[in-house]
Protein backbone atom coordinates (compact mmCIF):
# COMPACT_ATOMS: atom_id res chain seq x y z
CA UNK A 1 0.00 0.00 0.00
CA UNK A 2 1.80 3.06 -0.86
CA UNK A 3 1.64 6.29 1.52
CA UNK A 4 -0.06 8.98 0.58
CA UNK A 5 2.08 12.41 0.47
CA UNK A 6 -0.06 15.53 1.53
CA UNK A 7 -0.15 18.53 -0.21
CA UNK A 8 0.55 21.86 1.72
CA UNK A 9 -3.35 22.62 1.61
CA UNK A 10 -4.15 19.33 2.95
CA UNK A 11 -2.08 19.03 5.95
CA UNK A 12 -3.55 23.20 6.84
CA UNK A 13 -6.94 21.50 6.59
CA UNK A 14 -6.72 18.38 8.63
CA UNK A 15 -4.70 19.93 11.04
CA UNK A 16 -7.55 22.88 11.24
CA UNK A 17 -9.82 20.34 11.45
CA UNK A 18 -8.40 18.71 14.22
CA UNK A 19 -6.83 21.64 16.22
CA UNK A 20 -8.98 24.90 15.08
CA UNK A 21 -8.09 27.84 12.49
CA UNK A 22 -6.12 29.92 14.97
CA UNK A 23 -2.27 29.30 15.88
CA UNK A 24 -1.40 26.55 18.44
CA UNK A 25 0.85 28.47 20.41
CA UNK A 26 -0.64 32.01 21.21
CA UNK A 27 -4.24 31.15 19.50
CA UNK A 28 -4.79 34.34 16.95
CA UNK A 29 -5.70 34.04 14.05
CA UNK A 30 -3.61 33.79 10.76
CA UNK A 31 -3.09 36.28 8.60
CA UNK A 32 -2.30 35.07 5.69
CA UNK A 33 -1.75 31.43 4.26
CA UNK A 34 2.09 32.47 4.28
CA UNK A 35 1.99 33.23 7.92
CA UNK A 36 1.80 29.51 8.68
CA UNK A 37 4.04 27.18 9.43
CA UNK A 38 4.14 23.33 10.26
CA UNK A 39 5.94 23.21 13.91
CA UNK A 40 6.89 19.66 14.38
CA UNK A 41 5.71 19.66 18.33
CA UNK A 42 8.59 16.66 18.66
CA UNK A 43 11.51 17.98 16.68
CA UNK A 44 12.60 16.42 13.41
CA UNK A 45 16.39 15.56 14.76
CA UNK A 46 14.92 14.12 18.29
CA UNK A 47 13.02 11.67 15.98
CA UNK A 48 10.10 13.78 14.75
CA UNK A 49 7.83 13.07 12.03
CA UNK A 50 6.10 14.67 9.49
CA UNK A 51 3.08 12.63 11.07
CA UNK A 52 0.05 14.93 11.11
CA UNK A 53 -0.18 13.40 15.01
CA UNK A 54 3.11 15.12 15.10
CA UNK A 55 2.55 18.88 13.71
CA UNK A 56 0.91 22.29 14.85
CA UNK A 57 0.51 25.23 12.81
CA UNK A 58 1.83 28.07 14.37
CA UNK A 59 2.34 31.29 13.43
CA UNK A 60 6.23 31.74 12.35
CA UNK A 61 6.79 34.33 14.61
CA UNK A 62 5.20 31.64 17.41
CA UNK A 63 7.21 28.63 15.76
CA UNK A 64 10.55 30.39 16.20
CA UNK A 65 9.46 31.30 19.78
CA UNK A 66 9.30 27.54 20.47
CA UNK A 67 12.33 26.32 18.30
CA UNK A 68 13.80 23.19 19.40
CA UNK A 69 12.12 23.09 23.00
CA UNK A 70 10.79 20.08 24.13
CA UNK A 71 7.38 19.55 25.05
CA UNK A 72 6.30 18.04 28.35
CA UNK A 73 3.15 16.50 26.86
CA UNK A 74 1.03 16.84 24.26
CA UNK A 75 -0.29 20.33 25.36
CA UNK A 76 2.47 21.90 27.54
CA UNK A 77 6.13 23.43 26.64
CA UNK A 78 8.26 25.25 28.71
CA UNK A 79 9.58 28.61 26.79
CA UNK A 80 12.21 31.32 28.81
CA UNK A 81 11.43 29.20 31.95
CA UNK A 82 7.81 29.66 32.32
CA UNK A 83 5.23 26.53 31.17
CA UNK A 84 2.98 27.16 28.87
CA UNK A 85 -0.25 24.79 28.56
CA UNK A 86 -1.57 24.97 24.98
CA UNK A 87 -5.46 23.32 23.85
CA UNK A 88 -5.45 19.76 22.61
């Protein structure tokens, strides 16, 4: 069975469908399609997938913010020493 490769569009829409239109981290909206970005909540070189279980969309601003921290869970990250809970 081969795997099917998403397009751009289609990971934006199931991951909106799953986790809301608004940005993971700080929950605004988008403004534009080019403001978001696929943060992979476990990063890519700490074994990281491009599994849609494992990416957010986050602003880029938001993704940078977060860079290569680690989550706790699937909701919580600890950025500049304070934890953060995001929605599920």
């Amino acid at each position: 069975m081969a795997i099917k490769v998403l397009t751009r569009e289609e990971r934006i829409n199931a991951l909106t469908e799953r986790d809301g239109p608004d940005c993971f981290l700080c929950e605004e909206p988008f403004g534009s399609q080019e403001d978001i970005t696929f943060d992979h909540w476990t990063q890519q070189s700490r074994g990281g997938t491009w599994e849609l279980s494992n990416l957010r969309l986050m602003h880029k601003k938001c993704n940078a913010l977060k860079g290569d921290t680690i989550p706790i869970d699937n909701k919580t990250v600890i950025i500049d020493k304070r934890v953060s809970t995001f929605r599920t």
